[in-house]
N, C-alpha and C. Protein backbone atom coordinates (compact mmCIF):
# COMPACT_ATOMS: atom_id res chain seq x y z
N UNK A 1 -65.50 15.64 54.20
CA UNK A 1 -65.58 14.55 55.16
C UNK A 1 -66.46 14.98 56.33
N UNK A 2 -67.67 14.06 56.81
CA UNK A 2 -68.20 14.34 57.66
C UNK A 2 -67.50 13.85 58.91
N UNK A 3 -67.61 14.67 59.89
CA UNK A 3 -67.20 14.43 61.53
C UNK A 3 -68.05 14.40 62.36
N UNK A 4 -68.29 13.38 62.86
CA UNK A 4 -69.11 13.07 64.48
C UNK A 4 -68.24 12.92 65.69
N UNK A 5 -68.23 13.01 66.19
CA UNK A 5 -67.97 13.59 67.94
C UNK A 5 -68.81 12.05 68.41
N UNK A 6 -67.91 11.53 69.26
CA UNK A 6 -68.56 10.65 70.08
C UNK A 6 -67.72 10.45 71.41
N UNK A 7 -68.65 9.76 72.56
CA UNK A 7 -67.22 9.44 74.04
C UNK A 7 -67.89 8.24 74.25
N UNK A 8 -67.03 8.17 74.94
CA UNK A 8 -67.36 6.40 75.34
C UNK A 8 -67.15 6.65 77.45
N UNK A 9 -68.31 6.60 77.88
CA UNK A 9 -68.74 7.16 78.93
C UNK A 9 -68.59 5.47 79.68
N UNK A 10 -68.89 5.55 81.17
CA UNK A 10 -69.38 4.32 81.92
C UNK A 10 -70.72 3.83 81.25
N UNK A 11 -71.40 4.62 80.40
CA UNK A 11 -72.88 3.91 80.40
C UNK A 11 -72.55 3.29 78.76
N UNK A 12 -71.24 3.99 78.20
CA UNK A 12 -70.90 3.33 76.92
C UNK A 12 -70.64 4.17 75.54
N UNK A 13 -70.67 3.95 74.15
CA UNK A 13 -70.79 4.87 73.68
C UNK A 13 -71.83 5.80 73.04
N UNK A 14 -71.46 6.93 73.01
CA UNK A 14 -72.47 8.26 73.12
C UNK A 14 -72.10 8.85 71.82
N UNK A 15 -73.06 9.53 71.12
CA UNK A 15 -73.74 8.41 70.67
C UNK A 15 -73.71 7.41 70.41
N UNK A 16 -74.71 6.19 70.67
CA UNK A 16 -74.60 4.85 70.07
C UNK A 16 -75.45 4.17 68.72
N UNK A 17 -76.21 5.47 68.44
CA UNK A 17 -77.00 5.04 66.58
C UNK A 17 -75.96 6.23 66.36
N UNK A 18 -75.70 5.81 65.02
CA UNK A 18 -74.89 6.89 63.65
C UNK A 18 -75.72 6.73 62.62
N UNK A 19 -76.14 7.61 62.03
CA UNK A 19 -76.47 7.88 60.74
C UNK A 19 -75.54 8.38 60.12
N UNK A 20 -75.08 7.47 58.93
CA UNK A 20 -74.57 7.98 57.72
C UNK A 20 -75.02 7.48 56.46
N UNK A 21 -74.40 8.21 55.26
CA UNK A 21 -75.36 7.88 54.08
C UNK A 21 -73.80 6.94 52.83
N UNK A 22 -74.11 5.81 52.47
CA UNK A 22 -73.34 5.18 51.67
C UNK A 22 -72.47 5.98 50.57
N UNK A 23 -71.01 5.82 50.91
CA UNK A 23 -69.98 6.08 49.62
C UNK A 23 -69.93 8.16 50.58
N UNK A 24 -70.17 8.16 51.58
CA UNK A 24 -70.20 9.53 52.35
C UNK A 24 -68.58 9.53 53.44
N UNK A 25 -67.28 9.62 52.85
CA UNK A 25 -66.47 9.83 53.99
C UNK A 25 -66.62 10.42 55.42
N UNK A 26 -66.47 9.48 56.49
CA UNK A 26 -66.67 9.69 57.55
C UNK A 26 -65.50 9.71 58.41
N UNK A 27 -65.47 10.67 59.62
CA UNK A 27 -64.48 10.78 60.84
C UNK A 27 -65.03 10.28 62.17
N UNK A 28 -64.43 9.44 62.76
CA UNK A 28 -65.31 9.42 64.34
C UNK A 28 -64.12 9.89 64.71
N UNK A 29 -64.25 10.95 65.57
CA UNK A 29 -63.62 11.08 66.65
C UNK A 29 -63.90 11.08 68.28
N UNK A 30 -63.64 9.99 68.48
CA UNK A 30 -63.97 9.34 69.55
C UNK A 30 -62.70 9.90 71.02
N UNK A 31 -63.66 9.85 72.30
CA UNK A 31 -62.41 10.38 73.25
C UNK A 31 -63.50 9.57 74.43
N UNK A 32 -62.74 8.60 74.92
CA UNK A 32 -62.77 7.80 75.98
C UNK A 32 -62.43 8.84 77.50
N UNK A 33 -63.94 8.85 78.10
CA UNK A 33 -63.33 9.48 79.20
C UNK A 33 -63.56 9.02 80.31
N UNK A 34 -64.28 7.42 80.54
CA UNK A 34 -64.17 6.38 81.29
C UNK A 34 -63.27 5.72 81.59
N UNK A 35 -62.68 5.11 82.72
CA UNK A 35 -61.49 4.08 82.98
C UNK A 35 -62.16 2.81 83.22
N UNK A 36 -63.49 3.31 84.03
CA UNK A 36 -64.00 1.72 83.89
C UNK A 36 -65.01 1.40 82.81
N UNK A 37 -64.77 1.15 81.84
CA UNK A 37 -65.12 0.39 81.07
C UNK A 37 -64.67 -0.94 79.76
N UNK A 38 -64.87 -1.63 79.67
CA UNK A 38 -64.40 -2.88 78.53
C UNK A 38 -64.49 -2.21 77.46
N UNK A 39 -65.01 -1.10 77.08
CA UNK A 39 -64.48 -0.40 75.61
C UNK A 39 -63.24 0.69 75.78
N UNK A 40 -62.51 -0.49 75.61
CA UNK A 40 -60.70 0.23 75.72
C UNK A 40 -60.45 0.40 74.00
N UNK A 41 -61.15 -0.20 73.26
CA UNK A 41 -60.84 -0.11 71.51
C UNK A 41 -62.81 -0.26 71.07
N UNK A 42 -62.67 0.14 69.65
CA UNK A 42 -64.19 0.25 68.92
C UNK A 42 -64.05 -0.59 67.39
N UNK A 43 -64.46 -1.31 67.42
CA UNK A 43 -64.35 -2.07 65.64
C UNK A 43 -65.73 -2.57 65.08
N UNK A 44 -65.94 -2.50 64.54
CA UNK A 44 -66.96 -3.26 63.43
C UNK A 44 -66.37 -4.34 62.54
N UNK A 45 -66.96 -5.48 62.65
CA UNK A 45 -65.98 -6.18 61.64
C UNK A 45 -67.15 -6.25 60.25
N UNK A 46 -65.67 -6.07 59.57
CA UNK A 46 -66.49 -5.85 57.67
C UNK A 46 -65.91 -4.04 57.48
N UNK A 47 -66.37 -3.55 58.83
CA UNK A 47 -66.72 -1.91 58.41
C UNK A 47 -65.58 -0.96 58.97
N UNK A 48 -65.03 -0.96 60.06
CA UNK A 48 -63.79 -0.32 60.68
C UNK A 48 -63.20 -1.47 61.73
N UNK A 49 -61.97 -1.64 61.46
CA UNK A 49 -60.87 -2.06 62.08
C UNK A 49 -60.62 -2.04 63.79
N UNK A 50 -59.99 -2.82 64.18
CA UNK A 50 -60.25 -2.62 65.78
C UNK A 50 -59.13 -1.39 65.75
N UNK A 51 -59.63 -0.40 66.30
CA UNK A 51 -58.94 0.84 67.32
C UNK A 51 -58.74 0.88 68.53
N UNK A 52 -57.89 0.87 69.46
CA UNK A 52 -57.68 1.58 70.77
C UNK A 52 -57.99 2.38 71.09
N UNK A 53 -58.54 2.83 72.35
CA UNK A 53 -58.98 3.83 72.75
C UNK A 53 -58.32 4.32 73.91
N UNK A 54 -57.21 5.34 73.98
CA UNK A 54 -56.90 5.19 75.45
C UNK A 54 -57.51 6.30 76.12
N UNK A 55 -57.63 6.07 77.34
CA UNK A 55 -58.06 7.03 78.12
C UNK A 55 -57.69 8.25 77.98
N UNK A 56 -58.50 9.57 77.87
CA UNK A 56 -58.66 11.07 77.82
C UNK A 56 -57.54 11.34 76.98
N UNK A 57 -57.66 10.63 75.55
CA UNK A 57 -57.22 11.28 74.35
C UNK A 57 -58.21 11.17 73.27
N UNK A 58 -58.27 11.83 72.56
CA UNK A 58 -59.20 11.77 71.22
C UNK A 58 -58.75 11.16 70.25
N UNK A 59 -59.47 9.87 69.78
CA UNK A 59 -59.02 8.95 68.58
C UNK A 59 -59.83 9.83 67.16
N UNK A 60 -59.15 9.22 66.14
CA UNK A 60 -59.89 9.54 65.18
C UNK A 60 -60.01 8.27 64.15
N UNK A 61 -60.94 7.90 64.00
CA UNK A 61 -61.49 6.64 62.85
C UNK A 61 -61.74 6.78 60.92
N UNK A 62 -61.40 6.86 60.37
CA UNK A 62 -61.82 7.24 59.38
C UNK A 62 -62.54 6.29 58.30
N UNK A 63 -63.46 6.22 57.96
CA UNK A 63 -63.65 5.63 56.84
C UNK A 63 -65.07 5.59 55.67
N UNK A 64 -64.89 4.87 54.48
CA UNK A 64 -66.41 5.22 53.75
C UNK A 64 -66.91 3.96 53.67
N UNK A 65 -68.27 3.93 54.10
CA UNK A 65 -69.39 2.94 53.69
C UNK A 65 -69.85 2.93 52.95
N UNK A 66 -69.42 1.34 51.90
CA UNK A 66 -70.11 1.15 50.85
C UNK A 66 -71.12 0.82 50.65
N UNK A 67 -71.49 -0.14 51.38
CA UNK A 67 -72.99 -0.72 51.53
C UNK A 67 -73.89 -0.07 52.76
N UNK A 68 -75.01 -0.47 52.15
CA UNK A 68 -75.88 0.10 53.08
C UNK A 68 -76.74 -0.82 54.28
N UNK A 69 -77.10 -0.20 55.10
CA UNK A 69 -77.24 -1.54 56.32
C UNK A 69 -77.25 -0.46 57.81
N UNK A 70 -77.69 -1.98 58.48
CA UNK A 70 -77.32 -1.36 60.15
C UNK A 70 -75.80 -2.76 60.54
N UNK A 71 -74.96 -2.03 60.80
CA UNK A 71 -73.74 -2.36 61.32
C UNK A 71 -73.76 -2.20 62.64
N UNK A 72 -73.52 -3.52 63.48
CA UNK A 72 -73.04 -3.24 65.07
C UNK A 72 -71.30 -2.95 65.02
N UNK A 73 -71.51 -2.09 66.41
CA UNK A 73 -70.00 -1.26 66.67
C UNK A 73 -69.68 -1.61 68.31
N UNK A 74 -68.47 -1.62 68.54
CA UNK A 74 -68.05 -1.87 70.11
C UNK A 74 -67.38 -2.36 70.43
N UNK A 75 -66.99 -2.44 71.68
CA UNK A 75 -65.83 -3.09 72.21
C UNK A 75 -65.53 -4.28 71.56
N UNK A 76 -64.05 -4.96 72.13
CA UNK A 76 -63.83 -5.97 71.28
C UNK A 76 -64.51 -6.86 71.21
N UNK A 77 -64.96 -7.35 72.17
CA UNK A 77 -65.55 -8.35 72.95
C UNK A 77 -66.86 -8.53 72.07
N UNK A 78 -67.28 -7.46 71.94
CA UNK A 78 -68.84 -7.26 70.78
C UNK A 78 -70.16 -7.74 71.69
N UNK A 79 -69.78 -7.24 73.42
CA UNK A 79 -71.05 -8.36 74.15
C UNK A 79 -72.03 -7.15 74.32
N UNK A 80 -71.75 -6.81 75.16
CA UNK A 80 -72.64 -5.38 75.65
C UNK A 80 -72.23 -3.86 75.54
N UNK A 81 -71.23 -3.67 75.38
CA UNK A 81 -71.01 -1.92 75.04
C UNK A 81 -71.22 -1.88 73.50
N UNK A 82 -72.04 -1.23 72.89
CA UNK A 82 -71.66 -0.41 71.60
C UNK A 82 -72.62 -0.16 70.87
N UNK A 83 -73.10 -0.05 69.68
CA UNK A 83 -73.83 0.80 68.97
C UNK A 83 -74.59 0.13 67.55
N UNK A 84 -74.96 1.55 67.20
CA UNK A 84 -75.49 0.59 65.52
C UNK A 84 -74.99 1.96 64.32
N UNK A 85 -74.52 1.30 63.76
CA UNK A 85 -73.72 2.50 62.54
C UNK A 85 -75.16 2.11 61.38
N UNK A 86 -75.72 2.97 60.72
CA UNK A 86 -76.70 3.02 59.96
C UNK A 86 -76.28 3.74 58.89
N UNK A 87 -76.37 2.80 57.88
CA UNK A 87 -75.70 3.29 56.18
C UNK A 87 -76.78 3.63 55.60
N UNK A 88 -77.21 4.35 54.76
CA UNK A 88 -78.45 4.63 54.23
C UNK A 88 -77.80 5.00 52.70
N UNK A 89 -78.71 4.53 51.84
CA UNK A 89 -78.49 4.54 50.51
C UNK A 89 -78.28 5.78 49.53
């Protein structure tokens, strides 16, 4: 299982491109160390589930991408905090 390290800072999350490669088990472990920000949880819909994020603990996400693609990631809201998960074949 691959593991990436990510935080979710005031400016958002860090990293915000992922490269991964399709049918490749993945870990985010994510650790929120902002209070002010609207990414209190991280979801993709289709690709990972909404998570919570609470402040200055380390989440962990798990999952495998089947398809390949660029996937947006982020707060619930999905307006302005978050990222692009990149599946590669």
């Amino acid at each position: 299982m691959r593991t990436i390290e990510m935080k979710v800072t005031e400016a958002g999350f860090e990293p915000n491109e992922v490269h991964v490669q399709a049918g490749e088990a993945v870990r985010l472990d994510i650790k929120r160390v902002a209070a002010r920000t609207c990414a209190t949880s991280i979801e993709s819909p289709g690709l990972l589930a909404k998570t919570r994020l609470p402040l200055g603990e380390k989440v962990s996400v798990e999952f495998t991408p089947c398809d390949s693609g660029s996937f947006r990631f982020g707060c619930s809201m999905q307006m302005h905090i978050g990222g692009t998960l990149v599946v590669a074949r």
